[in-house]
N, C-alpha and C. Protein backbone atom coordinates (compact mmCIF):
# COMPACT_ATOMS: atom_id res chain seq x y z
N UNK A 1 161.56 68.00 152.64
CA UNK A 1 161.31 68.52 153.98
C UNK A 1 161.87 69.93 154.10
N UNK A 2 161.19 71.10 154.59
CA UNK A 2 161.59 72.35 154.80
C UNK A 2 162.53 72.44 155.75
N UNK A 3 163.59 72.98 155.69
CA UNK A 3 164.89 73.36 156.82
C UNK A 3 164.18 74.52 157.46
N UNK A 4 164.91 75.24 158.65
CA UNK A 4 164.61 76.02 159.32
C UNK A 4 165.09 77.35 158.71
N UNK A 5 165.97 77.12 158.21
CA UNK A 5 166.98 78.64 157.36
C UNK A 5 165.56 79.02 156.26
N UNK A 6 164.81 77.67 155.50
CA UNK A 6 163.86 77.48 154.33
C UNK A 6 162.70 78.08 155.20
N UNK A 7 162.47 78.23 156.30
CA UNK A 7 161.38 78.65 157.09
C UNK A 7 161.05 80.22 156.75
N UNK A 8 162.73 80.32 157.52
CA UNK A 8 162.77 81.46 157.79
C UNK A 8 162.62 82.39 156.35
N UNK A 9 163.22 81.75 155.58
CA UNK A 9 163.27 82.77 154.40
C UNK A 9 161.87 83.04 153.64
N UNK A 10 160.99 81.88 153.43
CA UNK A 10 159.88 81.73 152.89
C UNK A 10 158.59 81.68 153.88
N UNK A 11 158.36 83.18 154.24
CA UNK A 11 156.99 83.59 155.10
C UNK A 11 155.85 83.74 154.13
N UNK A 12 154.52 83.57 154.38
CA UNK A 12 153.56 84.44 154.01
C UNK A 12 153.37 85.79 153.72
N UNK A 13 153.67 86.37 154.53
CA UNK A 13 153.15 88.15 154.28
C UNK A 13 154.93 88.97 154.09
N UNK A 14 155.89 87.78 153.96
CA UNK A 14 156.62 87.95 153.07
C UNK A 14 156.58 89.12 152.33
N UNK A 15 156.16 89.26 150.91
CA UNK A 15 155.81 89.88 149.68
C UNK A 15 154.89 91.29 150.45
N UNK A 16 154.01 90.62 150.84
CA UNK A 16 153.25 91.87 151.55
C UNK A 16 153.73 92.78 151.98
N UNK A 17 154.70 92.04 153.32
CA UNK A 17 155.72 93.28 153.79
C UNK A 17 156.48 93.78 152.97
N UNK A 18 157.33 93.66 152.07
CA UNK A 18 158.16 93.94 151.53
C UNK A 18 156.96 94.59 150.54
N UNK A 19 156.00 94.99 150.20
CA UNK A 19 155.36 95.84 149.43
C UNK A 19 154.63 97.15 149.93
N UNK A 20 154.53 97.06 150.77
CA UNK A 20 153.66 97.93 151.92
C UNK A 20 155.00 98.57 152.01
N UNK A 21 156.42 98.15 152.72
CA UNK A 21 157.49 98.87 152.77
C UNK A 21 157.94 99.67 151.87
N UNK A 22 157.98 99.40 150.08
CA UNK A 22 158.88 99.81 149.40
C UNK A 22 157.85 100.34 148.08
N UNK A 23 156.48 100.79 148.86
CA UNK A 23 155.66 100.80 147.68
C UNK A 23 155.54 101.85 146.56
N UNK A 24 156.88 102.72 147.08
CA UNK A 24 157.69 103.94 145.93
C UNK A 24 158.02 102.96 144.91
N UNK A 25 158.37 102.03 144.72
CA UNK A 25 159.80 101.43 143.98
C UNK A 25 159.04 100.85 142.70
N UNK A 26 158.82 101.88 141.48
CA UNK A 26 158.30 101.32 140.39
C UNK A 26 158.52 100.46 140.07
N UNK A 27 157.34 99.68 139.82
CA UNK A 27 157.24 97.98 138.83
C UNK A 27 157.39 96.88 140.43
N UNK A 28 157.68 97.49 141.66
CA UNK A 28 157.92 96.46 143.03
C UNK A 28 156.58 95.21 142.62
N UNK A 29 155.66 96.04 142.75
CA UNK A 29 154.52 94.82 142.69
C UNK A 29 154.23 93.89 141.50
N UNK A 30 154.85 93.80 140.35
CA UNK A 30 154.27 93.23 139.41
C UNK A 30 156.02 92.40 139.15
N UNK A 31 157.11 92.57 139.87
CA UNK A 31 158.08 91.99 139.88
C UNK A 31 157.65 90.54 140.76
N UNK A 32 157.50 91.32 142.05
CA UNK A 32 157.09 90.23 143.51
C UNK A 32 156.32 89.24 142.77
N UNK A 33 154.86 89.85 142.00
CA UNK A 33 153.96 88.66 141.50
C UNK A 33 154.40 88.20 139.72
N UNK A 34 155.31 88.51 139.31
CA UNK A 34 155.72 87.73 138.76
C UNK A 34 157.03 86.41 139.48
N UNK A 35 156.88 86.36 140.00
CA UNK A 35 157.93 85.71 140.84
C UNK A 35 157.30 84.54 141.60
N UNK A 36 156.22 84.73 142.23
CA UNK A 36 155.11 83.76 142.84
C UNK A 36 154.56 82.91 141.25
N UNK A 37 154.06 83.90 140.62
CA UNK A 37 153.33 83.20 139.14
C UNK A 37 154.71 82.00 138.66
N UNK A 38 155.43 82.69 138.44
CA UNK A 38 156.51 81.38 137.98
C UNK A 38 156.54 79.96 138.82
N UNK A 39 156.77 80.51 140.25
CA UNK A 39 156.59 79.29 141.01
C UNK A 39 155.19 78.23 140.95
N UNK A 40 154.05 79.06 140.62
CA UNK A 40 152.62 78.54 140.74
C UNK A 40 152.79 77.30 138.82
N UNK A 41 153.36 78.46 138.35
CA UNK A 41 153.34 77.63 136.74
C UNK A 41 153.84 76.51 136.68
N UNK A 42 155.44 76.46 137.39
CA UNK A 42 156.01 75.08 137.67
C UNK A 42 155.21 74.36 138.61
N UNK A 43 154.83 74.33 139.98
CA UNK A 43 153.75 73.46 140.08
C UNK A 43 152.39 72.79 139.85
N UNK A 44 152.04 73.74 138.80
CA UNK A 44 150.85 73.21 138.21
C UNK A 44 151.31 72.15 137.01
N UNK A 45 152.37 72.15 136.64
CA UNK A 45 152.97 71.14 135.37
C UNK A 45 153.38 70.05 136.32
N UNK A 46 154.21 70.01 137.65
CA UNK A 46 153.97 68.75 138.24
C UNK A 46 152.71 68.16 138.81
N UNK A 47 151.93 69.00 138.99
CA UNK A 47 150.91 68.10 139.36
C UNK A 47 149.84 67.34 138.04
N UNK A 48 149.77 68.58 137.32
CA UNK A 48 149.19 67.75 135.89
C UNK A 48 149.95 66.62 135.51
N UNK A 49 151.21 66.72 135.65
CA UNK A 49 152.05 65.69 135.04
C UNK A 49 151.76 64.44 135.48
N UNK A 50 151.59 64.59 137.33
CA UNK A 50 151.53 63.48 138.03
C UNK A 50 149.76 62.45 137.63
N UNK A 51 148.79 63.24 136.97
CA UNK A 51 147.34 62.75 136.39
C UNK A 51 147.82 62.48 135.00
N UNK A 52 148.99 62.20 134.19
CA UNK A 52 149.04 61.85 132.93
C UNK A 52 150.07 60.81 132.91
N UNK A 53 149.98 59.88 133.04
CA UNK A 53 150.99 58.08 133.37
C UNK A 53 151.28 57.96 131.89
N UNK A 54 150.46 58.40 130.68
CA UNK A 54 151.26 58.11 129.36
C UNK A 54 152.43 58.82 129.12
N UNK A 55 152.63 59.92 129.75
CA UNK A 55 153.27 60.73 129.03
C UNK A 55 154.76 61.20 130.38
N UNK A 56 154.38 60.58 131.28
CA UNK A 56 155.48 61.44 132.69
C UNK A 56 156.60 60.02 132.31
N UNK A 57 157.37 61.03 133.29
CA UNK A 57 158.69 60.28 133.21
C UNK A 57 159.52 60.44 134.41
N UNK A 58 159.97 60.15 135.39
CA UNK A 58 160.35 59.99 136.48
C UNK A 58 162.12 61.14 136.11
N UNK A 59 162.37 62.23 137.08
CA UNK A 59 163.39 62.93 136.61
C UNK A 59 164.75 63.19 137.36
N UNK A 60 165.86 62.80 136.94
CA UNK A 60 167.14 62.99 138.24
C UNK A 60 166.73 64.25 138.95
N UNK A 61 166.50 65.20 138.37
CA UNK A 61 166.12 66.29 139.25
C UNK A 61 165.72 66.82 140.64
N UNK A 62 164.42 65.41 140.30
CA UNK A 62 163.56 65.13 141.52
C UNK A 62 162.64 63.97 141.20
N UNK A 63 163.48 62.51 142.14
CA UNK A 63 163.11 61.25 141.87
C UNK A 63 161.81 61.19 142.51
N UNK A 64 161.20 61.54 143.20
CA UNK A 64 159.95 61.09 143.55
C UNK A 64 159.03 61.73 142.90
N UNK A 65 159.40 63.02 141.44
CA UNK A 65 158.21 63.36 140.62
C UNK A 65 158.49 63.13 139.29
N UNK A 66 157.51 62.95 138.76
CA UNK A 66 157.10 62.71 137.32
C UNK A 66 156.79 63.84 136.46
N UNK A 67 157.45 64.06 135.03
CA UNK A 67 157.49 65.19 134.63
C UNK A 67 156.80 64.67 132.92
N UNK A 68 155.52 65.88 132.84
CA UNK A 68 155.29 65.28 131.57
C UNK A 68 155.83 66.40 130.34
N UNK A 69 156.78 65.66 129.64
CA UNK A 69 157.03 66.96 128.51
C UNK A 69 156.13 67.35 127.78
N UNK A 70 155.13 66.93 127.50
CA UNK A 70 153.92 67.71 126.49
C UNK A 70 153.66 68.71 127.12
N UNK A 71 154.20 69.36 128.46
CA UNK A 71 153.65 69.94 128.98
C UNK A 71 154.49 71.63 129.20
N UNK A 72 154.02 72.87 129.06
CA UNK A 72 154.90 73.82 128.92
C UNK A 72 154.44 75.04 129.81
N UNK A 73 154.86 76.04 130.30
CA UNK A 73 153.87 77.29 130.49
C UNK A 73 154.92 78.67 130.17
N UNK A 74 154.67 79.83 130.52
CA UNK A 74 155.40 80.69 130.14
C UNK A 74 154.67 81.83 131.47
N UNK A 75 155.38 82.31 132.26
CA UNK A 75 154.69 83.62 133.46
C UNK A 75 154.89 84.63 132.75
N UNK A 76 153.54 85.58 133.42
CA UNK A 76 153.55 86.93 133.20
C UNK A 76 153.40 87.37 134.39
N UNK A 77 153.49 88.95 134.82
CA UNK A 77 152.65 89.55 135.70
C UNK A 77 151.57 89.51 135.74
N UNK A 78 150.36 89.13 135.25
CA UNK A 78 149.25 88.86 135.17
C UNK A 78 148.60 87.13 135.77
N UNK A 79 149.50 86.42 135.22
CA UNK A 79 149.37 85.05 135.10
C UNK A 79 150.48 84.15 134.16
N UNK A 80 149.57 83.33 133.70
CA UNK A 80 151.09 82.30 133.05
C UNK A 80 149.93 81.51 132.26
N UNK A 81 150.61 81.41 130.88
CA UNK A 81 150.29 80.92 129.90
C UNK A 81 150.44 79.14 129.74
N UNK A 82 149.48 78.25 129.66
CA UNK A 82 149.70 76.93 129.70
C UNK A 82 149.79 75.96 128.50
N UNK A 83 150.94 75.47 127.98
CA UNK A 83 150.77 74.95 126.63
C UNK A 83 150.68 73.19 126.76
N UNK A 84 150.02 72.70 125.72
CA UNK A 84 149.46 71.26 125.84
C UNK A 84 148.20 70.86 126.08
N UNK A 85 147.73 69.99 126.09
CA UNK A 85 145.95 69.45 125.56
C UNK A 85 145.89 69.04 127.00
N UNK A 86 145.47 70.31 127.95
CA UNK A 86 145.13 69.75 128.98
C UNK A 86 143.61 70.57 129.25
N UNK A 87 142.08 69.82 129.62
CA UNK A 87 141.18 70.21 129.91
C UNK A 87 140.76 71.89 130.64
N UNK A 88 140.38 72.24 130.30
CA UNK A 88 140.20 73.73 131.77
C UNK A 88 140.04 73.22 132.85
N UNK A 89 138.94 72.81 133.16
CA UNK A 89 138.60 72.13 134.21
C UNK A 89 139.25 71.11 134.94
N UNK A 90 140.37 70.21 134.18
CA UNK A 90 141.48 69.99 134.77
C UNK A 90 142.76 70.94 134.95
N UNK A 91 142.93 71.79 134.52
CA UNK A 91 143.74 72.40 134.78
C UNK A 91 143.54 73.34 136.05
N UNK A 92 142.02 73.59 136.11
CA UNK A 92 141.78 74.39 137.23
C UNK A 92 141.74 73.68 138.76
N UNK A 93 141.59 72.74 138.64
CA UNK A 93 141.73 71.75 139.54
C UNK A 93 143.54 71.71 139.52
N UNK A 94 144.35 71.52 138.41
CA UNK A 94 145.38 71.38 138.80
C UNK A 94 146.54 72.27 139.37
N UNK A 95 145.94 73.96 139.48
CA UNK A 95 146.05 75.28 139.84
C UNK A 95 145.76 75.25 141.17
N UNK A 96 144.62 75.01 141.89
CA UNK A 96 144.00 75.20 142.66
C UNK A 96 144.83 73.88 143.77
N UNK A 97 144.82 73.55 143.26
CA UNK A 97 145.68 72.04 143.95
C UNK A 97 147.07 72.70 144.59
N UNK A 98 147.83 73.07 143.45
CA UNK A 98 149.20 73.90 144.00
C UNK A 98 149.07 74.89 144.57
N UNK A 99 148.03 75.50 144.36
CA UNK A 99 147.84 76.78 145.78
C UNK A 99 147.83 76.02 147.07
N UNK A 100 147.27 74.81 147.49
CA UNK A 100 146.60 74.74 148.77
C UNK A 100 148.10 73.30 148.97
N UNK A 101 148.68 73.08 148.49
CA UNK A 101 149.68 72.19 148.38
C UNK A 101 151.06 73.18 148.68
N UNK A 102 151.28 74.56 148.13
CA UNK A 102 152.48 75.00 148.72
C UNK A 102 152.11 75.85 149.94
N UNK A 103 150.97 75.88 150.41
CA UNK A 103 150.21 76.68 151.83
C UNK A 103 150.08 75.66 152.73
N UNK A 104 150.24 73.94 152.35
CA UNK A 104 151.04 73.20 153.12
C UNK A 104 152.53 73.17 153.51
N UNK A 105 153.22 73.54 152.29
CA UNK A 105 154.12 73.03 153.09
C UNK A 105 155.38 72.82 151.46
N UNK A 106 154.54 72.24 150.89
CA UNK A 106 155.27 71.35 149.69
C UNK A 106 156.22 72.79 148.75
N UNK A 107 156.99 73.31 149.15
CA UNK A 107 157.82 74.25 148.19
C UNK A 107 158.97 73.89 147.16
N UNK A 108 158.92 72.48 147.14
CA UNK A 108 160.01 72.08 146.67
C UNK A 108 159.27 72.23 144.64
N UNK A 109 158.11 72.20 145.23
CA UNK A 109 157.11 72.02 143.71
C UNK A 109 157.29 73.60 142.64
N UNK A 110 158.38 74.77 143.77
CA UNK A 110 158.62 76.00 142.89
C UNK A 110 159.60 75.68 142.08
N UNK A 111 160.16 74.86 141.90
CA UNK A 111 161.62 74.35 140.90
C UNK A 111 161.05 73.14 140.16
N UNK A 112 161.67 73.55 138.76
CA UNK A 112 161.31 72.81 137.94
C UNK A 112 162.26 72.53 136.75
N UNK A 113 162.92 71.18 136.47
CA UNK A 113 164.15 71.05 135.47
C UNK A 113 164.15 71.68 134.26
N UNK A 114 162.60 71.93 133.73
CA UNK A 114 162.93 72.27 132.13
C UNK A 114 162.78 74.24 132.35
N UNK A 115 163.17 74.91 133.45
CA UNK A 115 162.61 75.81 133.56
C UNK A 115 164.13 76.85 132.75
N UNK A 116 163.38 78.02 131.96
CA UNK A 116 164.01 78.82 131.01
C UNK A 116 165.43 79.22 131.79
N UNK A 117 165.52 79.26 133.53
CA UNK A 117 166.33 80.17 134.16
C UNK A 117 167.33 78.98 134.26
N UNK A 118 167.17 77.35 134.28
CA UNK A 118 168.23 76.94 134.08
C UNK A 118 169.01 76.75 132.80
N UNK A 119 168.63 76.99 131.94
CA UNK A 119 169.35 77.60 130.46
C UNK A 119 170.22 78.59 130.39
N UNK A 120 169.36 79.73 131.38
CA UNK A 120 170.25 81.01 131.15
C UNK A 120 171.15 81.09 132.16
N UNK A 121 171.20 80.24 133.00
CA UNK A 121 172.45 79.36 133.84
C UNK A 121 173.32 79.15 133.05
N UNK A 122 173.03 78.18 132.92
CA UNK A 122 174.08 77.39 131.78
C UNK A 122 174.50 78.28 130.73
N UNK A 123 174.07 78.92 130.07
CA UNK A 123 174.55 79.75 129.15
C UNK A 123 175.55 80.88 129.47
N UNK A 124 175.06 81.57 131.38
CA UNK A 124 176.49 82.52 131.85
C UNK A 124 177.48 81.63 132.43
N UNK A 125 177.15 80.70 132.87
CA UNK A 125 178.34 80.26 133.41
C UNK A 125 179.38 79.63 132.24
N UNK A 126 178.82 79.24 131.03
CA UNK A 126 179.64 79.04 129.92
C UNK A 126 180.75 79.84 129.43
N UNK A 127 180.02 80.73 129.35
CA UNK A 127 180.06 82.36 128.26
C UNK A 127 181.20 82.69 129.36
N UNK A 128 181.11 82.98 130.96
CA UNK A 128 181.94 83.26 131.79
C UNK A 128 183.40 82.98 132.06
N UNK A 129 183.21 80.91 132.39
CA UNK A 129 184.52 80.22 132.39
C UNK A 129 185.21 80.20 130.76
N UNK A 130 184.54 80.36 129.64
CA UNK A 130 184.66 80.38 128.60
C UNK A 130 185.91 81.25 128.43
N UNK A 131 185.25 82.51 128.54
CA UNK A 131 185.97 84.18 129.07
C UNK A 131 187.35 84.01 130.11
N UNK A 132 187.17 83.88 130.52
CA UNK A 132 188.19 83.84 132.22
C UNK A 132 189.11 82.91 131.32
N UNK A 133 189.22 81.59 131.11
CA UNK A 133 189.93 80.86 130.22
C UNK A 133 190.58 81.37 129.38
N UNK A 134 189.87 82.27 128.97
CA UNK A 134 190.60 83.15 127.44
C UNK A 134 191.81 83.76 127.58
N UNK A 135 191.34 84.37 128.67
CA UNK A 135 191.95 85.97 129.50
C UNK A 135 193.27 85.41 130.59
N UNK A 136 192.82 84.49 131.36
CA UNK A 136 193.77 84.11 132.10
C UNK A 136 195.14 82.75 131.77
N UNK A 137 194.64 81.87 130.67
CA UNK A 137 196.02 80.88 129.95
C UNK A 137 196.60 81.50 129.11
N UNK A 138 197.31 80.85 128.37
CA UNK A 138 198.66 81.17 127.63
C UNK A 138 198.06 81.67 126.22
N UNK A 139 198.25 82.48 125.44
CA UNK A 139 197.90 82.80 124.23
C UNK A 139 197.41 81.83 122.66
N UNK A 140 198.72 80.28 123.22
CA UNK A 140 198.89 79.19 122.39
C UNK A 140 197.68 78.58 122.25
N UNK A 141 197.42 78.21 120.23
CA UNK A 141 195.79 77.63 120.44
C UNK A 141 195.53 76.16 121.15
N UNK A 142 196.53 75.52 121.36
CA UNK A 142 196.48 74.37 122.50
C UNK A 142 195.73 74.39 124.03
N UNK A 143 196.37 76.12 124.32
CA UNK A 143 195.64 76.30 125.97
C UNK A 143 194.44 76.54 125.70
N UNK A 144 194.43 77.12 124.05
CA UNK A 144 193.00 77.75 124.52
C UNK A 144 191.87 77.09 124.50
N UNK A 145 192.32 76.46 123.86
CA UNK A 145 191.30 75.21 123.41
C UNK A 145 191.00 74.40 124.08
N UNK A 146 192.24 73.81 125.04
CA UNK A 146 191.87 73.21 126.79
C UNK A 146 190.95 73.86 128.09
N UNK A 147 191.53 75.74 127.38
CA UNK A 147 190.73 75.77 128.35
C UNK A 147 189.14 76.10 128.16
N UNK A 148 188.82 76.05 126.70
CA UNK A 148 187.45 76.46 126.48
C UNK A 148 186.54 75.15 127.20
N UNK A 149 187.54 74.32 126.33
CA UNK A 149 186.94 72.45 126.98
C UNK A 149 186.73 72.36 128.19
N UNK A 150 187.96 72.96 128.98
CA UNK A 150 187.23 72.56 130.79
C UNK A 150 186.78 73.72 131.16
N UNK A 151 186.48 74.57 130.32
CA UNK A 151 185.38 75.61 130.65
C UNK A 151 183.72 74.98 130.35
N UNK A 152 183.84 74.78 129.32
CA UNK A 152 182.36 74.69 129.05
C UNK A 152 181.88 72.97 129.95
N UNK A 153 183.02 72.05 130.76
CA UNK A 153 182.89 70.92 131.13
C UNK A 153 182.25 71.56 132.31
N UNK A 154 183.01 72.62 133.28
CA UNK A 154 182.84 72.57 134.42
C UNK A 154 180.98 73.38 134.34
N UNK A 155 181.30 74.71 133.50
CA UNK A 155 179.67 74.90 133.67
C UNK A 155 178.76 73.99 133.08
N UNK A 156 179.15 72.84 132.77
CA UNK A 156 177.63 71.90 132.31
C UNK A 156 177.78 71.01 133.82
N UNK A 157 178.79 70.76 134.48
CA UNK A 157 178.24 70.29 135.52
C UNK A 157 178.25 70.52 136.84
N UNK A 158 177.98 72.55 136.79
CA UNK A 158 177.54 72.87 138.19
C UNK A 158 176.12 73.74 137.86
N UNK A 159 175.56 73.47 136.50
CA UNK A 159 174.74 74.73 135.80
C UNK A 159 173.30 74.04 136.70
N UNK A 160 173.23 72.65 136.64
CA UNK A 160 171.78 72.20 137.32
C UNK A 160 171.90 73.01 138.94
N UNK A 161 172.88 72.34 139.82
CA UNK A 161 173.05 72.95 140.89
C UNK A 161 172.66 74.17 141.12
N UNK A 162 173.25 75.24 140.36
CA UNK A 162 173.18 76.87 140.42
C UNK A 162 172.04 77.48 139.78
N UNK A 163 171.37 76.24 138.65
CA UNK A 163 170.22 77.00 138.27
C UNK A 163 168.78 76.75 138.84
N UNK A 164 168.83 75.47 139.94
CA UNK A 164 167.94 75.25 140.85
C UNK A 164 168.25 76.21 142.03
N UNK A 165 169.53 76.69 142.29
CA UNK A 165 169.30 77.66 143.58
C UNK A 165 168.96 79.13 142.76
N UNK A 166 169.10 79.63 141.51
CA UNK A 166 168.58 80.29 141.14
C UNK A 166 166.98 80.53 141.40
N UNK A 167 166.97 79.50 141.38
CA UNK A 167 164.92 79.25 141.01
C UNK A 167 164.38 79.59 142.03
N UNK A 168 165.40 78.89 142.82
CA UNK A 168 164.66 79.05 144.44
C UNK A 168 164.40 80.37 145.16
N UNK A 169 165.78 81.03 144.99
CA UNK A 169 166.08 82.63 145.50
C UNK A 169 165.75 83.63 144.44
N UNK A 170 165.91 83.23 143.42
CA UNK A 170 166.04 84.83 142.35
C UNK A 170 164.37 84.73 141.45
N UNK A 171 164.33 83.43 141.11
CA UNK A 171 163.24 83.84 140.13
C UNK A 171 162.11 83.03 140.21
N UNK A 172 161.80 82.36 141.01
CA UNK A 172 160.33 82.00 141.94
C UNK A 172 160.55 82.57 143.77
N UNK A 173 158.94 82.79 144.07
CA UNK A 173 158.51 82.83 145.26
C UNK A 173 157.75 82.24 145.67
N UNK A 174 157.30 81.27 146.72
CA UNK A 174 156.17 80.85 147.17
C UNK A 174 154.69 82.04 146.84
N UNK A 175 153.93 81.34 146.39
CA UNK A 175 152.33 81.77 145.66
C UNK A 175 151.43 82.11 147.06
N UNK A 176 152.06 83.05 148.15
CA UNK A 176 151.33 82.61 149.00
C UNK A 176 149.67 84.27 148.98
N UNK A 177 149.79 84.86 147.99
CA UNK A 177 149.49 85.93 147.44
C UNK A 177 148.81 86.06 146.19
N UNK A 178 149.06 84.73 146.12
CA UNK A 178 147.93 84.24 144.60
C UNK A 178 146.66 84.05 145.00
N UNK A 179 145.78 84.21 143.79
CA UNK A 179 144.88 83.78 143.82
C UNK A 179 144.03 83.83 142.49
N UNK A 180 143.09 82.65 142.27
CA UNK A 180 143.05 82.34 140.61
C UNK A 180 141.60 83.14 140.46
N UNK A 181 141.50 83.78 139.15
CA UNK A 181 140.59 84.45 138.92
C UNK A 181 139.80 83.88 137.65
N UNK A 182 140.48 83.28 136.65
CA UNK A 182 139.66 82.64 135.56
C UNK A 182 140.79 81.93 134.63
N UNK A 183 140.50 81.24 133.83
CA UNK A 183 141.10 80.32 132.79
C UNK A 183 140.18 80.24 131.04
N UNK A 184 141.17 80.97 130.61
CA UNK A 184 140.53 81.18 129.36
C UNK A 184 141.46 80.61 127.96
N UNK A 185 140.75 79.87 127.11
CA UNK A 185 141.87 79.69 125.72
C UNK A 185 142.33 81.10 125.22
N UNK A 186 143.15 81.13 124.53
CA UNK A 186 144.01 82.05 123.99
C UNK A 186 145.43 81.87 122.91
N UNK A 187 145.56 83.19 122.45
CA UNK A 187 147.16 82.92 121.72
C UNK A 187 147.60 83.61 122.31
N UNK A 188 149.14 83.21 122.23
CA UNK A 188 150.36 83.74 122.88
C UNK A 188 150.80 85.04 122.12
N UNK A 189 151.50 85.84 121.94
CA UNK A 189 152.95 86.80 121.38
C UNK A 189 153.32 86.53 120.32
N UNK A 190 153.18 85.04 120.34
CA UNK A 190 153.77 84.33 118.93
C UNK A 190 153.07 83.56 117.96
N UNK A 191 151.68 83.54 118.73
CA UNK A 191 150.43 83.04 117.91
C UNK A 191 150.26 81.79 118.06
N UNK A 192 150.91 81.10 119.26
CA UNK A 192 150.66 79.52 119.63
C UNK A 192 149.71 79.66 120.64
N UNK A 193 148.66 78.40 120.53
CA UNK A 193 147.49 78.28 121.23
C UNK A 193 148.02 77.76 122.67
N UNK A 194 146.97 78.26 123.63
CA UNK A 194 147.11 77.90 125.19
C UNK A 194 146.09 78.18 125.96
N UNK A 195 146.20 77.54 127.32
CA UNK A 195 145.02 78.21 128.28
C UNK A 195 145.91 79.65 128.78
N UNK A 196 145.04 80.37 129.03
CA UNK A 196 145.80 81.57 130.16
C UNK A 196 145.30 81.57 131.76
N UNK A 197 146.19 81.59 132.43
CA UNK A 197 145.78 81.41 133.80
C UNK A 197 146.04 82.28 134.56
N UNK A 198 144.49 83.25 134.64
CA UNK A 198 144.85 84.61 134.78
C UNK A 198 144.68 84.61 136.80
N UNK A 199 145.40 85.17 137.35
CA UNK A 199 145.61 85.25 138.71
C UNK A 199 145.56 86.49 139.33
N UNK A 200 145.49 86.71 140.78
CA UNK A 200 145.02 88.34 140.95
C UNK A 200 145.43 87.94 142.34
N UNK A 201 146.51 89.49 142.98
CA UNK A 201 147.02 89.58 143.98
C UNK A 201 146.21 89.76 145.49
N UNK A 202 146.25 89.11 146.62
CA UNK A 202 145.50 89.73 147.59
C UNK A 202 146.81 89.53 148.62
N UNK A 203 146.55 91.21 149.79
CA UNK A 203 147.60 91.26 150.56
C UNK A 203 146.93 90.40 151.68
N UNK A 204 148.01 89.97 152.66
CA UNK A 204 147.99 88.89 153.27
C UNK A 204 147.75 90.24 154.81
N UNK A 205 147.78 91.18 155.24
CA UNK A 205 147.57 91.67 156.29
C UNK A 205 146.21 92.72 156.48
């Protein structure tokens, strides 16, 4: 259920305004829509997930969805790359679905557990308390070693927390500025096969 603070923060013409305002600020527009694309990528993997019962798996994350791991994508400014044996034509359906599903309402579908930004969570907040531990106990390899331990304890269990509010504020936006233009096979950067799900900006005013 959306809070009112969640209202307020996540408008429509949102992005718009804030582009029309600051439209000096090299790379502004292809930041903003990379930011929506991420959010659109993670909900298109829950909803595919939720049409594949062999393969989903119900997730602490978020108990009322089903997450299928065969399933992967990667955002660009352009669009977002989709990995796994999923149809075009289902997939376009399963694109098109999360557009008109977070223009209801449903934003909770921009966060997603296996997503790269909760890694790189977990990895500063490690690297951090890791550090601070170092710097701030006793020189003796006993402290240090205690404190690497309840360093690396405490960031494994506030890294989900901080890397879902990451997702939310820093590195997805509601898709309310998307819009799908075509779906084509392709290779990636690295030469692994995928659909590409190429998307194209329209301002909302």
């Amino acid at each position: 259920m959306m809070t009112d603070t969640a209202t307020e923060f996540f408008t429509p013409a949102g992005d718009s305004d804030l582009l029309q305002q600051l439209s000096f600020v090299p790379g502004l527009k292809e930041i903003l829509m990379l930011r929506q694309v991420h959010a659109l990528e993670h909900a298109t993997v829950w909803i595919l997930s939720e049409n594949a019962p062999s393969s989903r798996q119900k997730t602490q994350f978020s108990p009322t969805r089903t997450d299928n791991e065969t399933l992967g994508g990667l955002s660009t400014e352009k669009g977002f790359y989709l990995y796994g044996e999923v149809p075009a034509r289902q997939l376009q359906r399963g694109v098109l679905s999360a557009l008109h599903r977070f223009r209801a309402g449903e934003w909770d579908l921009a966060v997603h557990p296996r997503c790269g930004t909760n890694v790189s969570v977990a990895l500063l907040l490690t690297a951090g308390l890791t550090l601070s531990s170092h710097v701030l106990l006793p020189k003796d390899p006993i402290s240090q070693l205690l404190g690497m331990g309840l360093g690396m304890s405490v960031a494994s269990s506030v890294a989900p927390e901080v890397g879902q509010w990451a997702q939310k504020y820093v590195t997805t936006a509601i898709p309310f500025n998307l819009e799908l233009e075509r779906i084509y096979q392709t290779t990636d950067l690295w030469g692994r096969s995928a659909n590409f799900v190429q998307l194209g900006w329209r301002n909302l005013q």
